[in-house]
N, C-alpha and C. Protein backbone atom coordinates (compact mmCIF):
# COMPACT_ATOMS: atom_id res chain seq x y z
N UNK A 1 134.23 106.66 95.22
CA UNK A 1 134.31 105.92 96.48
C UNK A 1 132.98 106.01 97.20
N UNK A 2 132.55 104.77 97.89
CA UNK A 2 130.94 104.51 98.47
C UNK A 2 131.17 105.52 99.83
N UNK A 3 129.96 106.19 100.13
CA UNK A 3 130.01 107.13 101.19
C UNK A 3 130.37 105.90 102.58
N UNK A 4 131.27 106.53 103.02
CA UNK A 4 131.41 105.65 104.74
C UNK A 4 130.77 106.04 105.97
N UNK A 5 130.06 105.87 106.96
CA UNK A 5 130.02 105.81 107.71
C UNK A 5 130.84 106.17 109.32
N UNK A 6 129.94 106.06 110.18
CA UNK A 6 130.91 106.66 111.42
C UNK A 6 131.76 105.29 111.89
N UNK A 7 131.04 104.18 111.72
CA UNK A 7 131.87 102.65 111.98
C UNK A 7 133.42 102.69 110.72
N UNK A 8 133.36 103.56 109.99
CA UNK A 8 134.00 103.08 109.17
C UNK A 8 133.45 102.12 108.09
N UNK A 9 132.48 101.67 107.68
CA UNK A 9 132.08 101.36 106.86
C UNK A 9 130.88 101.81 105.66
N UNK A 10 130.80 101.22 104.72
CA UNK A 10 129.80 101.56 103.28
C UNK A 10 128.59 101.91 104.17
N UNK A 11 127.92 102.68 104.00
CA UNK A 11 126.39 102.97 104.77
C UNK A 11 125.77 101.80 104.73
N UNK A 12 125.14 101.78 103.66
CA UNK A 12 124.26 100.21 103.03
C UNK A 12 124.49 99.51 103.90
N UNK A 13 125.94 98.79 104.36
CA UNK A 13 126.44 97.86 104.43
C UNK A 13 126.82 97.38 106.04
N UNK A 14 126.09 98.70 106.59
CA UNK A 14 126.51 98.65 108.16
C UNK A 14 125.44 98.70 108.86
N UNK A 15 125.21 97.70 109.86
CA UNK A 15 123.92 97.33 110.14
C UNK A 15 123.12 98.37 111.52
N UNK A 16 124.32 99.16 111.64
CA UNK A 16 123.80 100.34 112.30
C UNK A 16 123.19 101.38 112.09
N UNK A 17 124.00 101.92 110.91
CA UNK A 17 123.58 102.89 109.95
C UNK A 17 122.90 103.05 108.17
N UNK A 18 122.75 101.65 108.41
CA UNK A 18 121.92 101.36 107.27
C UNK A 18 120.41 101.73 107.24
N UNK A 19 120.38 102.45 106.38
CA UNK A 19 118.75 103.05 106.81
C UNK A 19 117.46 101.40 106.64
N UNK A 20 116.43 101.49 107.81
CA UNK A 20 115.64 100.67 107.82
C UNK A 20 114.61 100.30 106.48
N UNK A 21 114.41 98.79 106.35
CA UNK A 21 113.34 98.65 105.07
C UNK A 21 112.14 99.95 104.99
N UNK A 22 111.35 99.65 104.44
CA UNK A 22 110.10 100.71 104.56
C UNK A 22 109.28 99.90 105.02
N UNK A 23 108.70 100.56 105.79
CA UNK A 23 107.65 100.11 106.97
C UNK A 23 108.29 99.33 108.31
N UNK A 24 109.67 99.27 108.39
CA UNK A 24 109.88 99.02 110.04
C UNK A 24 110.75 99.82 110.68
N UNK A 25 111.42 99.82 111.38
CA UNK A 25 111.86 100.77 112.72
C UNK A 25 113.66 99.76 112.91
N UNK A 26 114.43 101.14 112.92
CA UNK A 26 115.61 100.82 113.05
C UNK A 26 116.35 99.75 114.17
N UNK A 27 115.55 99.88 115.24
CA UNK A 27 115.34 98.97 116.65
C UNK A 27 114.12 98.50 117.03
N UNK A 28 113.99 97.35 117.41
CA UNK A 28 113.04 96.71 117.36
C UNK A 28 113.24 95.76 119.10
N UNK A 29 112.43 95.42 119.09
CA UNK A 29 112.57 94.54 120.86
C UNK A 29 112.13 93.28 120.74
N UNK A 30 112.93 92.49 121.17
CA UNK A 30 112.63 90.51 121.27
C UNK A 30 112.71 90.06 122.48
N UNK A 31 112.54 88.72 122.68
CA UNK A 31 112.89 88.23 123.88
C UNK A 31 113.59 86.84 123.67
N UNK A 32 113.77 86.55 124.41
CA UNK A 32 114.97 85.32 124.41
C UNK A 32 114.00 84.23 123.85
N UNK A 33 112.65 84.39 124.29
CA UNK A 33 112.06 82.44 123.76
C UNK A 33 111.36 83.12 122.59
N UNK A 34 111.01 84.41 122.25
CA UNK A 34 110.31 84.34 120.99
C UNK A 34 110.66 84.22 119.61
N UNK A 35 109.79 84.62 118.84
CA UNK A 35 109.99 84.16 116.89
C UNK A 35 110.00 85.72 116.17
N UNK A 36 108.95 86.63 117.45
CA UNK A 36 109.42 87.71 116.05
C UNK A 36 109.91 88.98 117.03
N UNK A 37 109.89 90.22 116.19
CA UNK A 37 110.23 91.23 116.55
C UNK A 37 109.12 92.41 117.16
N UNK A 38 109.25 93.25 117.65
CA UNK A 38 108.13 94.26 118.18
C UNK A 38 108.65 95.41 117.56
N UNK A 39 107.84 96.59 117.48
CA UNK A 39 107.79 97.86 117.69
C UNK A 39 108.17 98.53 118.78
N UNK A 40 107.79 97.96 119.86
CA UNK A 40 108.27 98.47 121.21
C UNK A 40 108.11 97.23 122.24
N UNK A 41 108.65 97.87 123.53
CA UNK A 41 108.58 96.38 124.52
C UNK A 41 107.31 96.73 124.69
N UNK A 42 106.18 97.72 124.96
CA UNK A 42 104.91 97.46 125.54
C UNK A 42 104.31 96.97 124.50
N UNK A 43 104.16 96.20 123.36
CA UNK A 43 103.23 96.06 122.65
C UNK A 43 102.09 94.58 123.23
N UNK A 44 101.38 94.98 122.75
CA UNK A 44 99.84 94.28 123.53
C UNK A 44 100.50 92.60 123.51
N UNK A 45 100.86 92.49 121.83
CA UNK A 45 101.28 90.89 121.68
C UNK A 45 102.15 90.35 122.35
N UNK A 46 103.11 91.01 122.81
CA UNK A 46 104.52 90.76 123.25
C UNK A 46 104.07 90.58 124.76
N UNK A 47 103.00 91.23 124.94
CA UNK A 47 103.01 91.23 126.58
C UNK A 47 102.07 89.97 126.57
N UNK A 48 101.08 89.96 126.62
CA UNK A 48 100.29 88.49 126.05
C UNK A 48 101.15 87.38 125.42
N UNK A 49 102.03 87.35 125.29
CA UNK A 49 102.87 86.04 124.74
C UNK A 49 103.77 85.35 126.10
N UNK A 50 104.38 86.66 126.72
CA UNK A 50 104.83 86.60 127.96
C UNK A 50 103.55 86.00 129.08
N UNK A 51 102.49 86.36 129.32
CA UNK A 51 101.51 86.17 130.08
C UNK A 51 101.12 84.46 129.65
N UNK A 52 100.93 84.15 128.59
CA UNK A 52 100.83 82.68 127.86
C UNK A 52 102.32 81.71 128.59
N UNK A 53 102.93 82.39 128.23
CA UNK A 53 104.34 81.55 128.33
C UNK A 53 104.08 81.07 129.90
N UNK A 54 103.91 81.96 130.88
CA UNK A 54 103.93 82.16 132.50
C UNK A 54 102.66 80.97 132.79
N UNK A 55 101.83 81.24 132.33
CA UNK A 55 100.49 80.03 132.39
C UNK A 55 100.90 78.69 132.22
N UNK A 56 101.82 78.40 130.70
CA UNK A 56 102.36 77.14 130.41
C UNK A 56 103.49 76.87 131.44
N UNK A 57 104.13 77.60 132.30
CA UNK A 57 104.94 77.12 133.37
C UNK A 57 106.46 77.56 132.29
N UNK A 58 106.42 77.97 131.56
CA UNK A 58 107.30 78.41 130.90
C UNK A 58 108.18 79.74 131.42
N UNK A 59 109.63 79.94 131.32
CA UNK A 59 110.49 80.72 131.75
C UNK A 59 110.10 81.93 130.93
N UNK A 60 110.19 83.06 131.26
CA UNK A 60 109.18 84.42 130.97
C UNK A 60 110.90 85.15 130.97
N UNK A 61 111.13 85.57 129.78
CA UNK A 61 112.45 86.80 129.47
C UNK A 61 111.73 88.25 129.20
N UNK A 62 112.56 89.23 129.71
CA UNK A 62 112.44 90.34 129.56
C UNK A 62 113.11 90.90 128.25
N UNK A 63 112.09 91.63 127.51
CA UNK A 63 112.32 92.29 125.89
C UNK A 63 114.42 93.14 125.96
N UNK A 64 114.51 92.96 124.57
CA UNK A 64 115.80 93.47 125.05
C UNK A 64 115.77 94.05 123.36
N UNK A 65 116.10 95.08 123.78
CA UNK A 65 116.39 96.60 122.06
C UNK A 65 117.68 96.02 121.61
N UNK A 66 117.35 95.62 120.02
CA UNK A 66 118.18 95.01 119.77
C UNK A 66 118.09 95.78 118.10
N UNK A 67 119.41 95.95 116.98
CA UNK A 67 119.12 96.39 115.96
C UNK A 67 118.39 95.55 115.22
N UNK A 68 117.80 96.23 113.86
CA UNK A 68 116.88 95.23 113.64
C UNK A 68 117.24 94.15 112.56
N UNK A 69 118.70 94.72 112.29
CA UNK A 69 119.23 93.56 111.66
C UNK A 69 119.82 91.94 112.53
N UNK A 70 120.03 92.47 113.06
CA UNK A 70 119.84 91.32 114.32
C UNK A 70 118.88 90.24 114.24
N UNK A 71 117.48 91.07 114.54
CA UNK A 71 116.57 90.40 114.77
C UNK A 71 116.28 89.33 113.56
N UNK A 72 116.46 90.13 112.38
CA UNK A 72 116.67 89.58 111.12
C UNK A 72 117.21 88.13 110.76
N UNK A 73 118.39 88.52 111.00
CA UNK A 73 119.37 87.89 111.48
C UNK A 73 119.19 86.56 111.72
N UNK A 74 118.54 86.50 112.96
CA UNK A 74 118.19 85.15 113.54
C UNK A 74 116.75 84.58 113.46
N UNK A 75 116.29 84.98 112.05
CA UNK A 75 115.81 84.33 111.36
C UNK A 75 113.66 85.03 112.11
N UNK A 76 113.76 86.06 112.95
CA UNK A 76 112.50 86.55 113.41
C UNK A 76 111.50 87.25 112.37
N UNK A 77 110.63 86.92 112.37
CA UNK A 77 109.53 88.26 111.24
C UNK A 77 109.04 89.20 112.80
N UNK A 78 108.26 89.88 111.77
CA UNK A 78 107.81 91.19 112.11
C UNK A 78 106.60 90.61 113.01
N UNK A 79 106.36 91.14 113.75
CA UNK A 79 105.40 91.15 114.78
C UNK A 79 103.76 91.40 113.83
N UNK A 80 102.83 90.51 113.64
CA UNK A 80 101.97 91.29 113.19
C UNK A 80 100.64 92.29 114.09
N UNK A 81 101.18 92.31 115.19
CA UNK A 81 100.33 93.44 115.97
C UNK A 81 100.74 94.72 115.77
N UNK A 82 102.20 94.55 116.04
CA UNK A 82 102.88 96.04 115.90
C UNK A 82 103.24 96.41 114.04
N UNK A 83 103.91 95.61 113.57
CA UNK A 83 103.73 96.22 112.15
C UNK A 83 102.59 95.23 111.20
N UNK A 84 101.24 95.43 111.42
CA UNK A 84 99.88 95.23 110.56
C UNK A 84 100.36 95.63 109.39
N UNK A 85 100.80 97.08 109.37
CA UNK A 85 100.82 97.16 107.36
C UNK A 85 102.31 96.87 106.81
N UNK A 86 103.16 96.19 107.21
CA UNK A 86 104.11 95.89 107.04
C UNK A 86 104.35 94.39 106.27
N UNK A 87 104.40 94.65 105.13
CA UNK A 87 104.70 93.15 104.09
C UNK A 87 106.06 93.25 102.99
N UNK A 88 106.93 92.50 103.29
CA UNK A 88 107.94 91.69 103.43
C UNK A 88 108.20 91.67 101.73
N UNK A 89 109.38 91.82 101.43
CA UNK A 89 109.17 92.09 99.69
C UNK A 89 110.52 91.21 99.20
């Protein structure tokens, strides 16, 4: 029998406790108008994307910790400021 989890489910298979790819981070931070994911909410890009957005007259969302299957999920890549050595297999 596959080891279970505290959800009750297969480890692998639970997007909580599924251990992260190699090279990213179990939680990751987005915002409502962007495309990818961060390392953290302060990261340089994330804040500069926000600052861009505010210039274009564009509605400016605050980062929200989200798992990173999630982010996945809805179709985001990896930030390349925050994960640089991070390539996608």
């Amino acid at each position: 029998m596959s080891e279970r989890c505290m959800h009750d489910m297969v480890v692998g298979q639970c997007v909580d406790c599924a251990p992260a790819p190699q090279g990213l981070v179990k939680h990751v931070f987005v915002t409502a108008g962007g495309s990818v994911f961060h390392r953290s909410s302060g990261c340089k890009a994330l804040r500069e994307g926000q600052h861009y957005a505010l210039r274009l007259g564009m509605e400016n969302h605050p980062p929200r910790r989200v798992v990173l299957a999630e982010a996945r999920g809805e179709g985001r890549g990896a930030c390349a400021y925050c994960f640089w050595d991070y390539r996608p297999t």
